[in-house]
N, C-alpha and C. Protein backbone atom coordinates (compact mmCIF):
# COMPACT_ATOMS: atom_id res chain seq x y z
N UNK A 1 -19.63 -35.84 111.28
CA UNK A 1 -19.39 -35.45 109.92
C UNK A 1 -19.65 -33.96 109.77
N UNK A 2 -19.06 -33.51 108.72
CA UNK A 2 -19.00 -31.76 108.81
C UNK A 2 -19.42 -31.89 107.58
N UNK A 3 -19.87 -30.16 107.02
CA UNK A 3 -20.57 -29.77 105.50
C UNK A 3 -20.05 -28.53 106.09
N UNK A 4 -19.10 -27.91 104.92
CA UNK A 4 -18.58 -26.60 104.88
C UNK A 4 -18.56 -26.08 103.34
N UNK A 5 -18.75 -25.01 103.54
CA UNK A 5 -18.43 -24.03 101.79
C UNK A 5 -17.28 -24.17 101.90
N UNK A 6 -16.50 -24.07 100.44
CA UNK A 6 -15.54 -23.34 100.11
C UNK A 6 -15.92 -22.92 98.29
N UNK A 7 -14.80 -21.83 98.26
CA UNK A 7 -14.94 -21.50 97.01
C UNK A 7 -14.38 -22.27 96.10
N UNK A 8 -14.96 -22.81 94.61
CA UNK A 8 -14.57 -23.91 93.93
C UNK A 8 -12.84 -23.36 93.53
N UNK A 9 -12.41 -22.51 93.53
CA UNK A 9 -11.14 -21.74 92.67
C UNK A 9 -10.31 -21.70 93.90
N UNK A 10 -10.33 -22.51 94.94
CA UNK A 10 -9.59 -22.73 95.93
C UNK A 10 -9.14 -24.75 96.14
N UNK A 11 -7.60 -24.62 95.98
CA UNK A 11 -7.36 -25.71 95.86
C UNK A 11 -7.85 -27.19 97.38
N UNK A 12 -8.22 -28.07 95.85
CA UNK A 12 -8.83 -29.24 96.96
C UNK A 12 -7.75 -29.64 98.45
N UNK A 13 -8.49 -30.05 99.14
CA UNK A 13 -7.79 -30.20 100.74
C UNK A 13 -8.41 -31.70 101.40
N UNK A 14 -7.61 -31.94 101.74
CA UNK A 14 -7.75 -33.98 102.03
C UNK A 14 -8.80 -33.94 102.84
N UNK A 15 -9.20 -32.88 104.02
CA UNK A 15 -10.56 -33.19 104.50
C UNK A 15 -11.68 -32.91 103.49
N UNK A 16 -12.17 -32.21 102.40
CA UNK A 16 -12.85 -31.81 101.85
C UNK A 16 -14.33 -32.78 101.68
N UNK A 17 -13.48 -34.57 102.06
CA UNK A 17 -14.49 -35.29 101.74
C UNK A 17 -15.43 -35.11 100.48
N UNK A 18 -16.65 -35.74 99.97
CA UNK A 18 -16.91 -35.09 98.59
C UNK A 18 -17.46 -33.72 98.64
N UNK A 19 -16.82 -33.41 97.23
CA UNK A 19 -17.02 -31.87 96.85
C UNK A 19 -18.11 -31.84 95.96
N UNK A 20 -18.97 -31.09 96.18
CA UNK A 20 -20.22 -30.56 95.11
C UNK A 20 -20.38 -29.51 94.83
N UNK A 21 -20.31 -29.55 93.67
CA UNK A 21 -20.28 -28.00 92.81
C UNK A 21 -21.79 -27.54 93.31
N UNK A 22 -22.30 -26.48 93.84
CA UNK A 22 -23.61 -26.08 94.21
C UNK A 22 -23.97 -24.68 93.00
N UNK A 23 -23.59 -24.63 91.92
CA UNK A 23 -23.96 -23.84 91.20
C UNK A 23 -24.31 -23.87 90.14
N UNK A 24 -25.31 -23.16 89.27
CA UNK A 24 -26.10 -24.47 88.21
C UNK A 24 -25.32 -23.71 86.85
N UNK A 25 -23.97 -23.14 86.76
CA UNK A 25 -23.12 -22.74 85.79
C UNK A 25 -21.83 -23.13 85.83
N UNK A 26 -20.96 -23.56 85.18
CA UNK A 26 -19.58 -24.33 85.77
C UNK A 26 -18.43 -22.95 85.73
N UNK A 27 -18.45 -22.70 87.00
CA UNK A 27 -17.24 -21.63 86.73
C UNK A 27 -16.50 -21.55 86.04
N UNK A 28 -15.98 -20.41 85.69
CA UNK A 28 -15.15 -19.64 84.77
C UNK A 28 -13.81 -19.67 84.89
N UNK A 29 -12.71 -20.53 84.21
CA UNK A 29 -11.46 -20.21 84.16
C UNK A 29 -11.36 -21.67 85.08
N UNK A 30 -11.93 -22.62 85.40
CA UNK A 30 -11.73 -23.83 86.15
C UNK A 30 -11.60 -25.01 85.64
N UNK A 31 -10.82 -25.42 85.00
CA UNK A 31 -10.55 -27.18 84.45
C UNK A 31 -11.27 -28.04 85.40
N UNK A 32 -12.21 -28.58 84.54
CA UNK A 32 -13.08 -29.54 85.32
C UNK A 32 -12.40 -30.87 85.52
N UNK A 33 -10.66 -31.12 85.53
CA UNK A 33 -10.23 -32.01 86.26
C UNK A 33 -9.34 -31.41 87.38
N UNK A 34 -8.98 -29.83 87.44
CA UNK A 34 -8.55 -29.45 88.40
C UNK A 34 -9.43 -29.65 89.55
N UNK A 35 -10.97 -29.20 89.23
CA UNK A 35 -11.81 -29.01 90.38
C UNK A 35 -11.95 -30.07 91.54
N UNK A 36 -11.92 -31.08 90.97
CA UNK A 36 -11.76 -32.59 91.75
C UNK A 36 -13.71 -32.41 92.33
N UNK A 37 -14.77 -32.48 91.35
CA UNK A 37 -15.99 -31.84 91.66
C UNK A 37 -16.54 -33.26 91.39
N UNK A 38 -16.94 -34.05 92.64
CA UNK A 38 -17.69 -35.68 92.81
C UNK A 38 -19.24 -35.46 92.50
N UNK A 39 -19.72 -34.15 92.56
CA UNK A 39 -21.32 -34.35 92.28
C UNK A 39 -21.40 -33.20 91.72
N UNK A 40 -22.47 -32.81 90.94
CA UNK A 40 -22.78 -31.59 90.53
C UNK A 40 -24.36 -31.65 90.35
N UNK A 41 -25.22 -31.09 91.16
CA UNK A 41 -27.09 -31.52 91.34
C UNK A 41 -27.10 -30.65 90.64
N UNK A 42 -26.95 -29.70 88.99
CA UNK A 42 -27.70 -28.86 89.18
C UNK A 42 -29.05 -28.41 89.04
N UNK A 43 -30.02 -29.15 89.69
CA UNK A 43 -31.57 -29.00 90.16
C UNK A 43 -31.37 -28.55 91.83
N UNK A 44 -30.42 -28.42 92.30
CA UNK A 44 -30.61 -27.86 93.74
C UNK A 44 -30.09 -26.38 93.79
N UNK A 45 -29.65 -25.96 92.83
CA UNK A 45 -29.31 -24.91 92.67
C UNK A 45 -30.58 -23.77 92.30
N UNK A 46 -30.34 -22.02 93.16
CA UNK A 46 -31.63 -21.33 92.43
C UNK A 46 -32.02 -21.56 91.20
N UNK A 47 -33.27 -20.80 91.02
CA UNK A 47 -32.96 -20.56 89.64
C UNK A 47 -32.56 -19.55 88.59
N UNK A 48 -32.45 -19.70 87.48
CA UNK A 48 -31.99 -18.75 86.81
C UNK A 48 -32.94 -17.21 87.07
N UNK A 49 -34.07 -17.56 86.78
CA UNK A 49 -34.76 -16.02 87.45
C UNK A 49 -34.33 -15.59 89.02
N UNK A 50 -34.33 -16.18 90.02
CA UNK A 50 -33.54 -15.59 91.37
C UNK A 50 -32.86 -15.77 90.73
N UNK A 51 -31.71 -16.14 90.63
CA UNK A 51 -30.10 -15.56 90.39
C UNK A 51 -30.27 -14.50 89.75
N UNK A 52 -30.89 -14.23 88.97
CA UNK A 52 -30.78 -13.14 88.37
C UNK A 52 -31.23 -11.73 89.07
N UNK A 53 -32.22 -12.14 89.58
CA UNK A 53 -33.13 -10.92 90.26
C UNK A 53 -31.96 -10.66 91.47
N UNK A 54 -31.27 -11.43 92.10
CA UNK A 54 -29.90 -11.49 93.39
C UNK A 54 -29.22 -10.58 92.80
N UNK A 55 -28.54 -10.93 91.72
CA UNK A 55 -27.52 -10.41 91.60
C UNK A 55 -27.51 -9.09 90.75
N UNK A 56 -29.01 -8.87 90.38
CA UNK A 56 -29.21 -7.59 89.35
C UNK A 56 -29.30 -6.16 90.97
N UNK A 57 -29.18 -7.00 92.01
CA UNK A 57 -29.34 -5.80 93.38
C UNK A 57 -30.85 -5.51 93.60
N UNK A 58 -31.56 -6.51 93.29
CA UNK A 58 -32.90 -5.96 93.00
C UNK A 58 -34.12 -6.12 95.17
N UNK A 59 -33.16 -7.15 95.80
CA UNK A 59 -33.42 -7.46 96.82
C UNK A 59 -32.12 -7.40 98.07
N UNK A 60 -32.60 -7.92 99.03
CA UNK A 60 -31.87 -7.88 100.23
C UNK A 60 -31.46 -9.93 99.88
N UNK A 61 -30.67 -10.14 100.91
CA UNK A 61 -29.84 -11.55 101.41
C UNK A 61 -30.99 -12.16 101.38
N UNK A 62 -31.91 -11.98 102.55
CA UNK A 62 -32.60 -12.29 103.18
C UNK A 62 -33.59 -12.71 102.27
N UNK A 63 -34.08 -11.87 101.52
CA UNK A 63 -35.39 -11.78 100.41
C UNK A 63 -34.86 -13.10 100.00
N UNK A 64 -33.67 -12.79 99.20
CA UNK A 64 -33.12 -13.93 98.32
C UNK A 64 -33.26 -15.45 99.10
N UNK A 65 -32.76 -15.75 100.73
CA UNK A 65 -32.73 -16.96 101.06
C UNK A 65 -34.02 -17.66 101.15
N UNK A 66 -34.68 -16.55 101.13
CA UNK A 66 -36.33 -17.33 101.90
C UNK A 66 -36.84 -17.52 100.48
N UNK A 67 -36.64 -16.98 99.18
CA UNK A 67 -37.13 -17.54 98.33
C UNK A 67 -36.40 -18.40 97.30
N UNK A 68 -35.05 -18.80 97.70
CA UNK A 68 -34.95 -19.91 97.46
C UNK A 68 -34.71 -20.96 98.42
N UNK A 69 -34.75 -20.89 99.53
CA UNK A 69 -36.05 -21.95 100.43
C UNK A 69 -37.09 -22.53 100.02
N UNK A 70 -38.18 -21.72 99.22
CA UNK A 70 -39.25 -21.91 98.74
C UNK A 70 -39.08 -22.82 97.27
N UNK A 71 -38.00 -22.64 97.05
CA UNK A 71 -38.21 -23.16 95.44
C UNK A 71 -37.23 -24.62 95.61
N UNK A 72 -36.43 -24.35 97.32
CA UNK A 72 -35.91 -25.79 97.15
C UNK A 72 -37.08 -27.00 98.03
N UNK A 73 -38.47 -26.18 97.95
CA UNK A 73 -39.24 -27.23 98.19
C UNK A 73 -39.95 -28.06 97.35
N UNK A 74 -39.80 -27.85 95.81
CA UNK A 74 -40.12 -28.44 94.64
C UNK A 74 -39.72 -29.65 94.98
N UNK A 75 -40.40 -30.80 94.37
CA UNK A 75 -39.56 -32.32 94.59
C UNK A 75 -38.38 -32.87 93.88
N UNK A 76 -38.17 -32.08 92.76
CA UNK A 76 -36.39 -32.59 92.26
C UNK A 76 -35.35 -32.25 93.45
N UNK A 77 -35.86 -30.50 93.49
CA UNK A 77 -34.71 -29.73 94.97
C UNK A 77 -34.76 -30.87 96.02
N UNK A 78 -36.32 -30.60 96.62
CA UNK A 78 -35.63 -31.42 97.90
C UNK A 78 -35.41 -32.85 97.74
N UNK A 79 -35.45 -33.75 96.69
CA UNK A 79 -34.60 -34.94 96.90
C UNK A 79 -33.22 -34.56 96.64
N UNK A 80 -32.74 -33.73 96.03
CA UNK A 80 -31.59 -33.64 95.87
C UNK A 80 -30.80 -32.81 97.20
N UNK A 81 -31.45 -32.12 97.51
CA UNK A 81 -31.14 -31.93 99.11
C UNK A 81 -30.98 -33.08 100.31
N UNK A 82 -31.85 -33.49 100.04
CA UNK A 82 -32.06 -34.94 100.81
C UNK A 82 -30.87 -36.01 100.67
N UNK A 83 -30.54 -36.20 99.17
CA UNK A 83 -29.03 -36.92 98.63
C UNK A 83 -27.90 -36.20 99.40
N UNK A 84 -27.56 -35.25 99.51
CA UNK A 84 -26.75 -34.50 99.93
C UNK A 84 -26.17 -34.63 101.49
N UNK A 85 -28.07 -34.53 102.06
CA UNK A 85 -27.84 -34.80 103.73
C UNK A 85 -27.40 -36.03 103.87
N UNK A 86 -27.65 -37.18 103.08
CA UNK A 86 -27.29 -38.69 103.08
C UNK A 86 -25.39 -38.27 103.14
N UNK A 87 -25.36 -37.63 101.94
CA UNK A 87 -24.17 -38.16 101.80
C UNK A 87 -22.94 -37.62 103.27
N UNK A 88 -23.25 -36.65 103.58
CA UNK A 88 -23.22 -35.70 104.96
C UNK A 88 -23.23 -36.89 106.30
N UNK A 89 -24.09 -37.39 106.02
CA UNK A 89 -24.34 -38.60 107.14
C UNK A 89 -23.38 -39.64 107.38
N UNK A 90 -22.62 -39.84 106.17
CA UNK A 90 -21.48 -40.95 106.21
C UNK A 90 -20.05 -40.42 106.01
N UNK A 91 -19.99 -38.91 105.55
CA UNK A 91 -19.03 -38.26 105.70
C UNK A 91 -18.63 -36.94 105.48
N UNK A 92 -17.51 -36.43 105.24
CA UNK A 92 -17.24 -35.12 105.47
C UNK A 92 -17.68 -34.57 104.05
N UNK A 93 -18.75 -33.34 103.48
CA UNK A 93 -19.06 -32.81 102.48
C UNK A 93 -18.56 -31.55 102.45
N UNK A 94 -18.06 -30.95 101.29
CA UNK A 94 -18.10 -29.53 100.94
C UNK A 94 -18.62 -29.24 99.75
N UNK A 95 -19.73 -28.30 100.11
CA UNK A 95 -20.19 -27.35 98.54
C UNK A 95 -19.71 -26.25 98.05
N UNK A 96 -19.02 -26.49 97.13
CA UNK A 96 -18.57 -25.45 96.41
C UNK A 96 -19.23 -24.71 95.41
N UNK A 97 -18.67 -23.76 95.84
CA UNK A 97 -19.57 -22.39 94.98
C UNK A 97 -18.16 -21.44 94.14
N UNK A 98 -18.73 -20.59 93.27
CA UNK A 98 -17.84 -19.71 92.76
C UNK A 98 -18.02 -18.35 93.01
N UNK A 99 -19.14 -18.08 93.65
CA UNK A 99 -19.39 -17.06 94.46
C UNK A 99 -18.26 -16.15 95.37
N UNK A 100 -17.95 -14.99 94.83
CA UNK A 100 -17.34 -13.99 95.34
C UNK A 100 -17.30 -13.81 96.89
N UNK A 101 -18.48 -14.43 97.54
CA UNK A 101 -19.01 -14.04 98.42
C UNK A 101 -19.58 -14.61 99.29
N UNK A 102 -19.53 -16.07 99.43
CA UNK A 102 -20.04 -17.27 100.10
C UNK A 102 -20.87 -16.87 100.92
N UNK A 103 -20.73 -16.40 101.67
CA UNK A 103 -21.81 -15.96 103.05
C UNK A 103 -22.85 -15.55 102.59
N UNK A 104 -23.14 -14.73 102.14
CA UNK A 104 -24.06 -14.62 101.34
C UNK A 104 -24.40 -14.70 100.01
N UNK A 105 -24.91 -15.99 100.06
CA UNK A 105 -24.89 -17.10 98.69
C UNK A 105 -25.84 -18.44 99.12
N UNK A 106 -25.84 -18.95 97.86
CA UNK A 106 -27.24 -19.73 97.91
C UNK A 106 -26.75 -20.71 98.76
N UNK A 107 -25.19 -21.01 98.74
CA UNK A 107 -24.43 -21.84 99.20
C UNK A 107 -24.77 -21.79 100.86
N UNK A 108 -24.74 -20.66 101.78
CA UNK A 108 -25.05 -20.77 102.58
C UNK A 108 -26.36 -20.73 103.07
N UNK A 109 -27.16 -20.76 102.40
CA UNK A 109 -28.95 -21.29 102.47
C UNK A 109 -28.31 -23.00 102.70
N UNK A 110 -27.98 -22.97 102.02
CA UNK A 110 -27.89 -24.76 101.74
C UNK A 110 -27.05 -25.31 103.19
N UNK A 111 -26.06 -24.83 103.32
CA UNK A 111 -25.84 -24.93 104.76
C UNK A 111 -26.27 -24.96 105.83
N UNK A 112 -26.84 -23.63 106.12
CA UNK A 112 -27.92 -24.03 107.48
C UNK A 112 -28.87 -24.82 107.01
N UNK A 113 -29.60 -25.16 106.27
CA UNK A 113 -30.39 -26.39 105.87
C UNK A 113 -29.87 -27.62 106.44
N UNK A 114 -28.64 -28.18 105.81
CA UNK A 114 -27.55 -29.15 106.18
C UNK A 114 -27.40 -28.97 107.54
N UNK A 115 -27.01 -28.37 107.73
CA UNK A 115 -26.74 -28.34 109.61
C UNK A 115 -27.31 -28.09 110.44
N UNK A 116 -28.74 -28.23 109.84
CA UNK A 116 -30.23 -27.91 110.84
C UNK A 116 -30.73 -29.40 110.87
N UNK A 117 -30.18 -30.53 110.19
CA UNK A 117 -30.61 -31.59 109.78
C UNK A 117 -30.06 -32.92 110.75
């Protein structure tokens, strides 16, 4: 079974298996029946203070992954992380993000997580 990003504003694809929105705001300009979006945790998502502090330029990637690492060790995050790896286990997952920039994005924290698992 595979877990890959893609960006949510990129049309669904028959492997996609379920799609989870990984962002705790529903993108902009996206019909939430276009998205074809089967889960949406948003408790696994940063939080609003990191996101904010990320994207105000205030840190490096790095800063950003390791501290939301830390905050997906709260017990809502990691069961909902945990749901995720389940669902990963029986088949093909993608998290979608709306992120400009996937690679570096919370999205790919969540990935190597997933595929360290």
């Amino acid at each position: 079974m595979t877990v890959r990003v893609r960006r949510v504003y990129d049309p669904p694809e028959p492997d996609d298996g379920v799609r989870v929105l990984v962002d705790r705001l529903w993108p902009r300009g996206v019909a939430k029946d276009a998205a074809h979006v089967d889960e949406w945790p948003k408790g696994l998502t940063p939080s609003t203070e990191l996101r904010r502090w990320y994207h105000a330029g205030e840190g490096t990637y790095e800063e950003f992954a390791e501290r939301y690492e830390a905050e997906l060790a709260d017990p809502e995050a990691a069961g909902l992380l945990d749901h995720v790896r389940e669902l990963a286990r029986w088949g093909d997952v993608t998290l979608l993000t709306a992120s400009k920039s996937p690679a570096e994005s919370h999205a790919s924290v969540l990935l190597r997580l997933l595929d360290g698992s």
